[in-house]
Each structure stands twice: as C-alpha cells, then as structure tokens.
PDB file of N, CA and C in Angstrom:
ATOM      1  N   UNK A   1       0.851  -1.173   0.000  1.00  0.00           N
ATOM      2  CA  UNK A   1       0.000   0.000   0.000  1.00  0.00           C
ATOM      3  C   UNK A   1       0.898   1.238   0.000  1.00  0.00           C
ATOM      4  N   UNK A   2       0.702   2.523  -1.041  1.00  0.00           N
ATOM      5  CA  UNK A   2       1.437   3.509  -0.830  1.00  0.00           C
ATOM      6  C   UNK A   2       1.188   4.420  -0.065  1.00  0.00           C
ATOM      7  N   UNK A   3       1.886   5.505  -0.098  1.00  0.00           N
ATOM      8  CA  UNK A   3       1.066   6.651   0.944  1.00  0.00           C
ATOM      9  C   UNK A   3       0.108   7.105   0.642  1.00  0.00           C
ATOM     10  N   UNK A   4      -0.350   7.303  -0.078  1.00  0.00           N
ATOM     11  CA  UNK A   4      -1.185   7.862  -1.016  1.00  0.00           C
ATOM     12  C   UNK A   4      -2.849   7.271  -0.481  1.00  0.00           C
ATOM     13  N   UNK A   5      -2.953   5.931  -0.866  1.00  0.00           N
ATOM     14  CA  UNK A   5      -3.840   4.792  -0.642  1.00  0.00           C
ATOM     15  C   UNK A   5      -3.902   4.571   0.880  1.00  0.00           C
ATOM     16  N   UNK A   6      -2.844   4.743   1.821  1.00  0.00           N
ATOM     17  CA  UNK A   6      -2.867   4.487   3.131  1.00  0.00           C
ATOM     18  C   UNK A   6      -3.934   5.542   3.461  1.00  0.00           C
ATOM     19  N   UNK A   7      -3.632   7.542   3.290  1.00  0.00           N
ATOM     20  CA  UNK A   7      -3.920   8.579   3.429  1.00  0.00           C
ATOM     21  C   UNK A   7      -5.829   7.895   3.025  1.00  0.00           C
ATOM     22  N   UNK A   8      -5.804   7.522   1.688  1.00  0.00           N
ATOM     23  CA  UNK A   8      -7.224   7.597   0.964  1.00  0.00           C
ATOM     24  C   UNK A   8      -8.168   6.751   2.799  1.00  0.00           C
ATOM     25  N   UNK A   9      -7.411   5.901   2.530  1.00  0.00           N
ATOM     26  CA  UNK A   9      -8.052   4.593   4.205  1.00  0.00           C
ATOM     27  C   UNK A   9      -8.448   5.124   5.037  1.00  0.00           C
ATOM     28  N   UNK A  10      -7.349   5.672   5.206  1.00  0.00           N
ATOM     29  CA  UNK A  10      -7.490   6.653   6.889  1.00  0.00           C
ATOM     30  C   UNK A  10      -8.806   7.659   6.855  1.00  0.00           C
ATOM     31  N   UNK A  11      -8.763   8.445   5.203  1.00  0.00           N
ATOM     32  CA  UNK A  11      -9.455   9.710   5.548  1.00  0.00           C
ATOM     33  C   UNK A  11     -11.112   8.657   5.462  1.00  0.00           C
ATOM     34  N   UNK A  12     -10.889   7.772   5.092  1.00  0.00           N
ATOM     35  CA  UNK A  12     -12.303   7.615   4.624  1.00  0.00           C
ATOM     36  C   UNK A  12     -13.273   7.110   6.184  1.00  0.00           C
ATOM     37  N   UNK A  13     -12.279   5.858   6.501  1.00  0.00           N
ATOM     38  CA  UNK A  13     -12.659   5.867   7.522  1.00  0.00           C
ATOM     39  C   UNK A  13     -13.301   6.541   9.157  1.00  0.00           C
ATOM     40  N   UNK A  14     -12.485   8.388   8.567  1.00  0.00           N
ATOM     41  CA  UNK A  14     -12.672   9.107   9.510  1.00  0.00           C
ATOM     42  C   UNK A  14     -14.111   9.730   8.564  1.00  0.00           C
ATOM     43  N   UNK A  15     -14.491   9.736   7.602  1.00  0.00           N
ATOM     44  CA  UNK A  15     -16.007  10.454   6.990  1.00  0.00           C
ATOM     45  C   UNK A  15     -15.486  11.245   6.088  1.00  0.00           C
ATOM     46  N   UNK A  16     -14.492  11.756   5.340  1.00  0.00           N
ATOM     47  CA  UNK A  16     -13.847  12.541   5.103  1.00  0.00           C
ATOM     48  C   UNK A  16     -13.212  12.301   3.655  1.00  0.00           C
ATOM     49  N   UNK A  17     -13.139  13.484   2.593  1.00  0.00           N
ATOM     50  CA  UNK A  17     -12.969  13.082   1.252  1.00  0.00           C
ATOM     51  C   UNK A  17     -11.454  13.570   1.133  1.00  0.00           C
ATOM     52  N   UNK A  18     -10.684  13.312  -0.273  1.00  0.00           N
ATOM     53  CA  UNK A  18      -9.827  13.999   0.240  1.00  0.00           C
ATOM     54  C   UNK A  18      -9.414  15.598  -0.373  1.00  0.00           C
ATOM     55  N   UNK A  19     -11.146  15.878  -0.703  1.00  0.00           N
ATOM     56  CA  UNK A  19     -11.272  17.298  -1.341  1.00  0.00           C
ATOM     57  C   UNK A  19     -11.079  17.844   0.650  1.00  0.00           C
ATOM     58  N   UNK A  20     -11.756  17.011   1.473  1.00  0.00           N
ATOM     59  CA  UNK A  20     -12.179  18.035   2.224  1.00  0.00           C
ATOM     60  C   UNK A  20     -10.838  17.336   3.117  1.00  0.00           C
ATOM     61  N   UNK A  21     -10.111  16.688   2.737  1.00  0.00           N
ATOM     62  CA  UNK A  21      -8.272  16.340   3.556  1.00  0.00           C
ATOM     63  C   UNK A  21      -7.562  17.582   2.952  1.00  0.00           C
ATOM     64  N   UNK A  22      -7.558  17.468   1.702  1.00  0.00           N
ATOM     65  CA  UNK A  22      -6.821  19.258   1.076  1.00  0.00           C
ATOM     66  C   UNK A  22      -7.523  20.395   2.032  1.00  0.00           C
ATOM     67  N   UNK A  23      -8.255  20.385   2.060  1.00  0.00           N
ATOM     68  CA  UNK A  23      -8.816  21.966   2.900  1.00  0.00           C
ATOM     69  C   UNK A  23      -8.479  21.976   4.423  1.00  0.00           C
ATOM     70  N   UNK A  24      -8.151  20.752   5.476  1.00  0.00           N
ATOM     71  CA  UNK A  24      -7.897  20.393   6.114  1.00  0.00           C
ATOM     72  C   UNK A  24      -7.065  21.152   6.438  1.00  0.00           C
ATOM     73  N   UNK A  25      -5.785  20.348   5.709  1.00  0.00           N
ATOM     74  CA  UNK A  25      -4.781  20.066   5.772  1.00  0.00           C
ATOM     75  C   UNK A  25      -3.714  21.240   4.964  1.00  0.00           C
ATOM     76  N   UNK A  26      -4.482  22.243   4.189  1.00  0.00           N
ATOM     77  CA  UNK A  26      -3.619  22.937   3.310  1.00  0.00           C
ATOM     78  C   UNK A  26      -2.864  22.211   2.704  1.00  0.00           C
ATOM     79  N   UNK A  27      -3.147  20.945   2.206  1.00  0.00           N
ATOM     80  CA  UNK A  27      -2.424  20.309   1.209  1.00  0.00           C
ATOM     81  C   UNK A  27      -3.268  20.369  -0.638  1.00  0.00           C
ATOM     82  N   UNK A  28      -2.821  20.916  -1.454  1.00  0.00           N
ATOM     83  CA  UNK A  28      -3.794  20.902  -2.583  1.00  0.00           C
ATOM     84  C   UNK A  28      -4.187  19.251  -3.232  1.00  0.00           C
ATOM     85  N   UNK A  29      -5.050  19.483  -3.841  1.00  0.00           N
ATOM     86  CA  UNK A  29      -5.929  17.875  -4.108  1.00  0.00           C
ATOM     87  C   UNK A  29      -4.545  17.596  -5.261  1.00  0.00           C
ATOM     88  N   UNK A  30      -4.477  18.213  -5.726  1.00  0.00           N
ATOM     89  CA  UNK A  30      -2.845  18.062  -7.284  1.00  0.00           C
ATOM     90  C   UNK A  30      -1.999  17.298  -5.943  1.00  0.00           C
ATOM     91  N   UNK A  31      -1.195  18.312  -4.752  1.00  0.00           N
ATOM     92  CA  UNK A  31      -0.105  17.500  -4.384  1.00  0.00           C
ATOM     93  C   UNK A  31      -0.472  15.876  -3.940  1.00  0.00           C
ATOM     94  N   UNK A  32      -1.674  16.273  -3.565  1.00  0.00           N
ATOM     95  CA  UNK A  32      -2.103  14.116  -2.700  1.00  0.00           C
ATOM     96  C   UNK A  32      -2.053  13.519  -3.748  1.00  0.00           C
ATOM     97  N   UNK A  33      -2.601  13.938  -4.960  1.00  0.00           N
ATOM     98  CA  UNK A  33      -2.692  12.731  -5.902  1.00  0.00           C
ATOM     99  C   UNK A  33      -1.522  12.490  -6.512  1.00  0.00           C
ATOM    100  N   UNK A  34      -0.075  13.180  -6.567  1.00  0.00           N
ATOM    101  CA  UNK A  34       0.765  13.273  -7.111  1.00  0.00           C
ATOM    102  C   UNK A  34       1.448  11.882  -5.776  1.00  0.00           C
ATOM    103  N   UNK A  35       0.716  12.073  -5.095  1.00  0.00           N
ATOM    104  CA  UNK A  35       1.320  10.872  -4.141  1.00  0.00           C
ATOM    105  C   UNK A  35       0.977   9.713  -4.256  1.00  0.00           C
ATOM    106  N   UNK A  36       0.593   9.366  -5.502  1.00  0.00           N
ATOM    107  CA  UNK A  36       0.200   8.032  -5.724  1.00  0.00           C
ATOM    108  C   UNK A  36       1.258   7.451  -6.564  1.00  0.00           C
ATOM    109  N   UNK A  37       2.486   8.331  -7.439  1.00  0.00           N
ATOM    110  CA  UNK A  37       4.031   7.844  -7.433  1.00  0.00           C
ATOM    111  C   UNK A  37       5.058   8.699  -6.842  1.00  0.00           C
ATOM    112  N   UNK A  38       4.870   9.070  -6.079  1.00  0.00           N
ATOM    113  CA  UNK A  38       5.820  10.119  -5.672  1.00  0.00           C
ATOM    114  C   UNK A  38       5.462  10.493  -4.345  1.00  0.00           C
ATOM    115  N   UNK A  39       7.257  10.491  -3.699  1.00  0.00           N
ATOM    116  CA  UNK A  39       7.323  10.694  -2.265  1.00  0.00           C
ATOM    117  C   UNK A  39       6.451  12.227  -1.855  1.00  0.00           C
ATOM    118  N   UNK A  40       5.970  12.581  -0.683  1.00  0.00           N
ATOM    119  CA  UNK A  40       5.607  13.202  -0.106  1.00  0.00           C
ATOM    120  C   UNK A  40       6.863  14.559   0.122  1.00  0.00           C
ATOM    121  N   UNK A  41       6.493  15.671   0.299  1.00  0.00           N
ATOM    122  CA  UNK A  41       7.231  16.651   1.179  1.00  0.00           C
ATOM    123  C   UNK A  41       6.863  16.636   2.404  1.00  0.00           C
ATOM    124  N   UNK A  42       8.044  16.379   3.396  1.00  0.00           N
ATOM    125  CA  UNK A  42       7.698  16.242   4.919  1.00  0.00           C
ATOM    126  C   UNK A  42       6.808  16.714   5.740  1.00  0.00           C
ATOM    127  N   UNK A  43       6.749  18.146   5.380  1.00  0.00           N
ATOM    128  CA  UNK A  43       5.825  19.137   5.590  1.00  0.00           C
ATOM    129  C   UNK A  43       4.268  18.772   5.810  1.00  0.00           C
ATOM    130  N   UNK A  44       4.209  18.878   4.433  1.00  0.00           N
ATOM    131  CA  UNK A  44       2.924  18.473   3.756  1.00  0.00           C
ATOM    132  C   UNK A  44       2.505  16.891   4.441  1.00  0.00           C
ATOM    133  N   UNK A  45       3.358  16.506   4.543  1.00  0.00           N
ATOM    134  CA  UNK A  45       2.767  14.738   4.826  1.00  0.00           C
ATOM    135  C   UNK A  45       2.372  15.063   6.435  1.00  0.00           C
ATOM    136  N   UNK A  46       3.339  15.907   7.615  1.00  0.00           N
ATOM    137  CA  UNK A  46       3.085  16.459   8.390  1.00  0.00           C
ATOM    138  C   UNK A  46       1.653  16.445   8.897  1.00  0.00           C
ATOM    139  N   UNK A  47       1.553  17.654   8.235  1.00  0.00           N
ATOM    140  CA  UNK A  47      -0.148  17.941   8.014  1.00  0.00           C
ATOM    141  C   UNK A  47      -0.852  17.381   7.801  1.00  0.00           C
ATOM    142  N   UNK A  48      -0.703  16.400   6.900  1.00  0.00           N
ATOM    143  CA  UNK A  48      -2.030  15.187   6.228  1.00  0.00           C
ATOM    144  C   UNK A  48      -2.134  14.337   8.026  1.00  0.00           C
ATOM    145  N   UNK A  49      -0.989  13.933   8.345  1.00  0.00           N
ATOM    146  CA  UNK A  49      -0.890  13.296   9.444  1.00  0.00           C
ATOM    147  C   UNK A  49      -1.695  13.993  10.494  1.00  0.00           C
ATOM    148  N   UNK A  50      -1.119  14.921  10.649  1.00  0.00           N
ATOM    149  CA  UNK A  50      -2.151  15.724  12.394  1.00  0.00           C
ATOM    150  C   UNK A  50      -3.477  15.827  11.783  1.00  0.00           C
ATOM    151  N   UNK A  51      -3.935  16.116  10.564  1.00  0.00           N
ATOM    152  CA  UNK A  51      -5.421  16.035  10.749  1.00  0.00           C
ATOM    153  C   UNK A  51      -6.417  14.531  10.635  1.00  0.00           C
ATOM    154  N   UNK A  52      -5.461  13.773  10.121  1.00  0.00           N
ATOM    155  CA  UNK A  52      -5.849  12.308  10.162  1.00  0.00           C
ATOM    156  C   UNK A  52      -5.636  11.723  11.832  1.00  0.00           C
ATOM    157  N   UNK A  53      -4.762  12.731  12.414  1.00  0.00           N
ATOM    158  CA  UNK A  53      -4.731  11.694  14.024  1.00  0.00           C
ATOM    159  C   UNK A  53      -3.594  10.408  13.568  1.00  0.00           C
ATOM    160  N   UNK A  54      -3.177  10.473  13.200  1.00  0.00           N
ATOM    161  CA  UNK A  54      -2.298   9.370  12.617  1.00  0.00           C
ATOM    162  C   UNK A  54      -0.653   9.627  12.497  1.00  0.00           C
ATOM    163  N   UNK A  55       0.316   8.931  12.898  1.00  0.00           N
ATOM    164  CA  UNK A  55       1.723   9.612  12.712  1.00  0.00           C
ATOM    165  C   UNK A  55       2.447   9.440  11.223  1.00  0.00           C
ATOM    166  N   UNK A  56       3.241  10.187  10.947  1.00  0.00           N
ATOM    167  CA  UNK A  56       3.938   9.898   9.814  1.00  0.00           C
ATOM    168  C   UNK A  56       4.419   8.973   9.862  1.00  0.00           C
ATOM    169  N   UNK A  57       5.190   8.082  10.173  1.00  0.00           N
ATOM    170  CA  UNK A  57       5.407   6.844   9.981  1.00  0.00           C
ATOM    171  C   UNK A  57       4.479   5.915   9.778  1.00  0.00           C
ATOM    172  N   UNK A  58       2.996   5.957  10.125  1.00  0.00           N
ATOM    173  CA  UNK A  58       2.340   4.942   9.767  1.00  0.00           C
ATOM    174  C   UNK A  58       1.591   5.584   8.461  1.00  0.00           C
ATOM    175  N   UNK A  59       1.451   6.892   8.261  1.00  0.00           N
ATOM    176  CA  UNK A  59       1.500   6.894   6.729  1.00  0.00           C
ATOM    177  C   UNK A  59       2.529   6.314   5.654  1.00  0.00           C
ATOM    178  N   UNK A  60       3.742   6.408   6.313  1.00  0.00           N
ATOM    179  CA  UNK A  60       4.759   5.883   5.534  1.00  0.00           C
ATOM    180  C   UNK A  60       4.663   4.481   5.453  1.00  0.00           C
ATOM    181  N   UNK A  61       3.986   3.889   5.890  1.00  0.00           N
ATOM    182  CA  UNK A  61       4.366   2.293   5.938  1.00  0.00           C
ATOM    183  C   UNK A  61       5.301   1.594   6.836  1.00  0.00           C
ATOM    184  N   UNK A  62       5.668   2.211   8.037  1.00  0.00           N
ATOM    185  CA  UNK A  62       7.055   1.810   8.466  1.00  0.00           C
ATOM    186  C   UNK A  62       6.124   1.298  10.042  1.00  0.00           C
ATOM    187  N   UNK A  63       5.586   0.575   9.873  1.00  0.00           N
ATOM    188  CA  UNK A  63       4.433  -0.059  11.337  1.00  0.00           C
ATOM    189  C   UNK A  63       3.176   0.874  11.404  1.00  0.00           C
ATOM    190  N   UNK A  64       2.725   0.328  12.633  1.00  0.00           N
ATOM    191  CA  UNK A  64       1.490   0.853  13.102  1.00  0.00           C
ATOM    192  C   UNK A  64       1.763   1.753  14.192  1.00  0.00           C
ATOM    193  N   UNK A  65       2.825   2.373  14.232  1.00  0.00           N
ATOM    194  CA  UNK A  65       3.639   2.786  15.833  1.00  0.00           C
ATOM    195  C   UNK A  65       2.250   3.381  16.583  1.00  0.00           C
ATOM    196  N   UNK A  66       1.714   2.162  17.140  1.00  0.00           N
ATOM    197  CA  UNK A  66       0.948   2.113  18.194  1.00  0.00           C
ATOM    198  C   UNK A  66      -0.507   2.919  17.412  1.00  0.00           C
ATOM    199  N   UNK A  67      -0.692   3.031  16.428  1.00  0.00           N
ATOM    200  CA  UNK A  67      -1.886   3.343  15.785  1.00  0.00           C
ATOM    201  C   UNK A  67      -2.987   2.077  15.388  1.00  0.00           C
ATOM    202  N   UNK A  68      -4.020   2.967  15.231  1.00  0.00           N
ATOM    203  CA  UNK A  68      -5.432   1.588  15.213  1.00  0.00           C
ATOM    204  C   UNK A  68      -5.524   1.560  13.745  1.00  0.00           C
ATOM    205  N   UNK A  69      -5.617   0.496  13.165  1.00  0.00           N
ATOM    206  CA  UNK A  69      -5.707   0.003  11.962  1.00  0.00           C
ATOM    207  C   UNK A  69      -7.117   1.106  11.282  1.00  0.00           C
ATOM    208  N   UNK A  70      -7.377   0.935  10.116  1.00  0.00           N
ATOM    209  CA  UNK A  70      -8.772   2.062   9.782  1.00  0.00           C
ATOM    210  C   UNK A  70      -9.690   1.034   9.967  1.00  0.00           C
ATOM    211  N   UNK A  71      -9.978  -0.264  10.513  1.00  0.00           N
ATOM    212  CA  UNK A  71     -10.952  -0.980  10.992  1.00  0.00           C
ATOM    213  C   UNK A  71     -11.612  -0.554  12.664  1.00  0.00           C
ATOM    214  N   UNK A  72     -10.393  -0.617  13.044  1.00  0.00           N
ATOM    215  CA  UNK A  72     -10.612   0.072  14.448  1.00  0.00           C
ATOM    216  C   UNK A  72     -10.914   1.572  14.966  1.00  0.00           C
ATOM    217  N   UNK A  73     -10.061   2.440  14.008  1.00  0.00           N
ATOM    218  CA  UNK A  73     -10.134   3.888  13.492  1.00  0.00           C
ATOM    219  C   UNK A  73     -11.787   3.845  13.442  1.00  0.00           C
ATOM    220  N   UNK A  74     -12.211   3.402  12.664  1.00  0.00           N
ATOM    221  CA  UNK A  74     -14.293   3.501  12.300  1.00  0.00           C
ATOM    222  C   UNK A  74     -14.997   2.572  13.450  1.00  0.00           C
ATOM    223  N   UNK A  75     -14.163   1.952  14.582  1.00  0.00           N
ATOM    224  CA  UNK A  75     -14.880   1.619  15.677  1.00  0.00           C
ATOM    225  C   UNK A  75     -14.908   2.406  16.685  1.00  0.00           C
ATOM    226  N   UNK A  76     -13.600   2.757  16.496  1.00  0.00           N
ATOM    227  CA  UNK A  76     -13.673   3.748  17.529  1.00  0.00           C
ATOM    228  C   UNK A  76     -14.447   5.319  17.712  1.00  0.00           C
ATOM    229  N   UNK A  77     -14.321   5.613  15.795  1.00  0.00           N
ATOM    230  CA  UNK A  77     -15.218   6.748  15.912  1.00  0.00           C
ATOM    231  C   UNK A  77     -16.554   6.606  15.932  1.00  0.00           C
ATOM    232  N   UNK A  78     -16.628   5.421  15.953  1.00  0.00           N
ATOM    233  CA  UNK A  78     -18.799   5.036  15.860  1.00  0.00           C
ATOM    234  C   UNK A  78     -19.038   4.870  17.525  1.00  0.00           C
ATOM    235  N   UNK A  79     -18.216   4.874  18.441  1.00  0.00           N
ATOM    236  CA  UNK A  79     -18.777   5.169  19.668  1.00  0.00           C
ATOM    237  C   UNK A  79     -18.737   6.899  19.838  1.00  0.00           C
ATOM    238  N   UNK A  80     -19.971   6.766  21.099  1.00  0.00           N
ATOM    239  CA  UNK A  80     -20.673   8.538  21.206  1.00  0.00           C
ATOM    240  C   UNK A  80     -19.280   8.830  22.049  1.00  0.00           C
ATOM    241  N   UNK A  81     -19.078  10.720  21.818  1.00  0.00           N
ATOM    242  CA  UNK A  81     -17.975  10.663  22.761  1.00  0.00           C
ATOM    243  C   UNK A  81     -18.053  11.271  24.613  1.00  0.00           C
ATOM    244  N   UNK A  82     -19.369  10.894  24.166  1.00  0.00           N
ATOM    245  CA  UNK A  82     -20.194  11.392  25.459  1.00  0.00           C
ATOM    246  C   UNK A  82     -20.816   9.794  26.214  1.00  0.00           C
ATOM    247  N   UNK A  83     -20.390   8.669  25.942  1.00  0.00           N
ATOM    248  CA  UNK A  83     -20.565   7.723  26.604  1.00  0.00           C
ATOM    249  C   UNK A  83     -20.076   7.357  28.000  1.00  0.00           C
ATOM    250  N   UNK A  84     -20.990   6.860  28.781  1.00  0.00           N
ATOM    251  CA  UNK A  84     -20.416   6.707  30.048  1.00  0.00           C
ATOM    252  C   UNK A  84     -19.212   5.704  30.364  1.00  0.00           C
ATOM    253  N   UNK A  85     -18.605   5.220  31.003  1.00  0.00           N
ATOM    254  CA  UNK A  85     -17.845   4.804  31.556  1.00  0.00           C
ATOM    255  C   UNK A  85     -18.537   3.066  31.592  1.00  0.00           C
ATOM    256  N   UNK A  86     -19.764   3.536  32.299  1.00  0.00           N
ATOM    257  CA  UNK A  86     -20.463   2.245  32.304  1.00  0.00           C
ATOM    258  C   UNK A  86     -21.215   1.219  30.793  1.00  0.00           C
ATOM    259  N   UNK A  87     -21.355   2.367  29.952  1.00  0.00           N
ATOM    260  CA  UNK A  87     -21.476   1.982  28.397  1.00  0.00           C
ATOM    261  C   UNK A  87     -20.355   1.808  27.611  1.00  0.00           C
ATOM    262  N   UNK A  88     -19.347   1.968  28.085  1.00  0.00           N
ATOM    263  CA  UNK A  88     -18.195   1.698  27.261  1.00  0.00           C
ATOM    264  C   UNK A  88     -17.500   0.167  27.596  1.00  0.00           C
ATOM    265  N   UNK A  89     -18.018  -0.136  28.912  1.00  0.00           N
ATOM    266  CA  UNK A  89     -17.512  -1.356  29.404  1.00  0.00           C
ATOM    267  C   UNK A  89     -18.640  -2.745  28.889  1.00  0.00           C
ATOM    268  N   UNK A  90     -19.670  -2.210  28.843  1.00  0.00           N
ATOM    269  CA  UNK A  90     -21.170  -2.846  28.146  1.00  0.00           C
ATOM    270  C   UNK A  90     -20.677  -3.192  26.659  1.00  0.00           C
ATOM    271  N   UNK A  91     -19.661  -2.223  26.059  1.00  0.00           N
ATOM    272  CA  UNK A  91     -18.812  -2.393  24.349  1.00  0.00           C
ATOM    273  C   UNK A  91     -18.272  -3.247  24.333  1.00  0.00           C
ATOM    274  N   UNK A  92     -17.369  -2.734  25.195  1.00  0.00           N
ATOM    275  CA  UNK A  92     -16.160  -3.844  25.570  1.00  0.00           C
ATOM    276  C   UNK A  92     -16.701  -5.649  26.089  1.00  0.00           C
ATOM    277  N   UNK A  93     -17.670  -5.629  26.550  1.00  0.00           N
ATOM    278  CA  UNK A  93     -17.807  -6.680  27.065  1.00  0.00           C
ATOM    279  C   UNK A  93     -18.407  -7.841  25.691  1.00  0.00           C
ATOM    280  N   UNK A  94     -19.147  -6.511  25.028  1.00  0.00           N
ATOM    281  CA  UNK A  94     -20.237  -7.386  23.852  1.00  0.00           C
ATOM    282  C   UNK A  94     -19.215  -7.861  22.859  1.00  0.00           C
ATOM    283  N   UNK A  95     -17.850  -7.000  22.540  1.00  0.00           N
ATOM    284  CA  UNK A  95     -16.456  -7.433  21.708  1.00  0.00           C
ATOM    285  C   UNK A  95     -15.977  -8.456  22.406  1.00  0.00           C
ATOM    286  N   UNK A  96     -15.823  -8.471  23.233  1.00  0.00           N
ATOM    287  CA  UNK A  96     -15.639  -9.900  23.884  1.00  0.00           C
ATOM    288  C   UNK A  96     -15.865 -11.164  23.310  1.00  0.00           C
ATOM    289  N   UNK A  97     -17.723 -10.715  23.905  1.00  0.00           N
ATOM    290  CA  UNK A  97     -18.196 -12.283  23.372  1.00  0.00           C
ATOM    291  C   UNK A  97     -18.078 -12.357  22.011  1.00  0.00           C
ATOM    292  N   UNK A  98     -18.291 -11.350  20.935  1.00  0.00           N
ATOM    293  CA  UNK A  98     -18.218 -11.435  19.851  1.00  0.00           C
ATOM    294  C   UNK A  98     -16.657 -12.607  19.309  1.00  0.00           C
ATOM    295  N   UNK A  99     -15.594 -11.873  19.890  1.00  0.00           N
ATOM    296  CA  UNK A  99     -14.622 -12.681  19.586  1.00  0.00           C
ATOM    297  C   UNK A  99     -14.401 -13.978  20.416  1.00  0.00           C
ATOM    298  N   UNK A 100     -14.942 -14.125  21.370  1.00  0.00           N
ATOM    299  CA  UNK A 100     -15.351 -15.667  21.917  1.00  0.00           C
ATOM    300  C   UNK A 100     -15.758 -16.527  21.095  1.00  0.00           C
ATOM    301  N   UNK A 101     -16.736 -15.866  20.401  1.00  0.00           N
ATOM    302  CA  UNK A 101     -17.741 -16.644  19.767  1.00  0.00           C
ATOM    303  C   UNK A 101     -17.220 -17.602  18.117  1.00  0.00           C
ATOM    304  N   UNK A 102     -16.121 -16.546  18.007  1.00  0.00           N
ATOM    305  CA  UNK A 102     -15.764 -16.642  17.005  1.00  0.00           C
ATOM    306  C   UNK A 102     -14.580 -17.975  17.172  1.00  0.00           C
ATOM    307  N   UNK A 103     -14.220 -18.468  18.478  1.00  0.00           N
ATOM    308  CA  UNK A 103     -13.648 -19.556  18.533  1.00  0.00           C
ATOM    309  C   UNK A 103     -13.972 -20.834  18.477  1.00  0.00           C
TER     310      UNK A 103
END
C-alpha cells in the first residue's frame, strides 16, 4: 500500500474526502494525488498526518507505531464521545463475546 492509498483509508474511515483532507490540511488535491508515485514533502505529509490523528510513519508504511488500523479507526469513531464509563464497558464486554464466539 502507498502513501497515497494508506492517506485515501485513513481519511475515509474518519467520513472525510480527500477534497475536504486538502482543505484540512492545506495540502492541494494536485499535491495528494501526485502521491500516488511520488514521495511526499515532509511538511505536507506532516499535516495530512495531524489532521488524520495518525503519525507519519504509519503513513509511511514503516508499522502501526501504536496506531489503530482504519478498521478500528471507524470503531472507535462510531462510539458517542459522550458515553459513560459504564457503556463503554457494556462495548467492551459485547467485543468480547463477539470474539469468543468466534472460537
């Protein structure tokens, strides 16, 4: 996966196009797509990064340094962020069995 395609994952998963990652990000829609063969300017990748919540290195491909995959990224943003303490453990518990179940 390039940077480019990683960036497309991430933004999508967060609701987000990447007309509205350029406006974000002050990155123009020309430079992202130019990132589909061609390295990034640090800068610029910078930016794509802090508004994705995501570090440059895991845009780069170089691990997950401690980042949530964009499966988890869209689980995590589909919980309210106003949930209690006691509903979040009610999540946690139902992922549980879910992956219990799955054994």
């Amino acid at each position: 996966m390039n940077v480019y395609e990683r960036i497309s994952e991430v933004a999508r998963t967060r609701g987000m196009t990447i007309v509205e990652l350029s406006e974000k990000s002050g990155v123009t829609v020309q430079s992202l797509n130019r990132w589909k063969k061609q390295d990034p300017k640090s800068g610029n990748l910078a930016n794509v990064a802090d508004v994705l919540h995501v570090s440059v290195d895991y845009l780069l491909g170089r691990g997950n340094s401690g980042q949530l995959s964009a499966k988890q990224l869209t689980l995590a943003n589909s919980v309210d962020p106003s949930a209690t303490d006691e509903q979040i453990e009610k999540i946690n518990e139902y992922i549980d069995f879910i992956q219990n179940k799955k054994k």
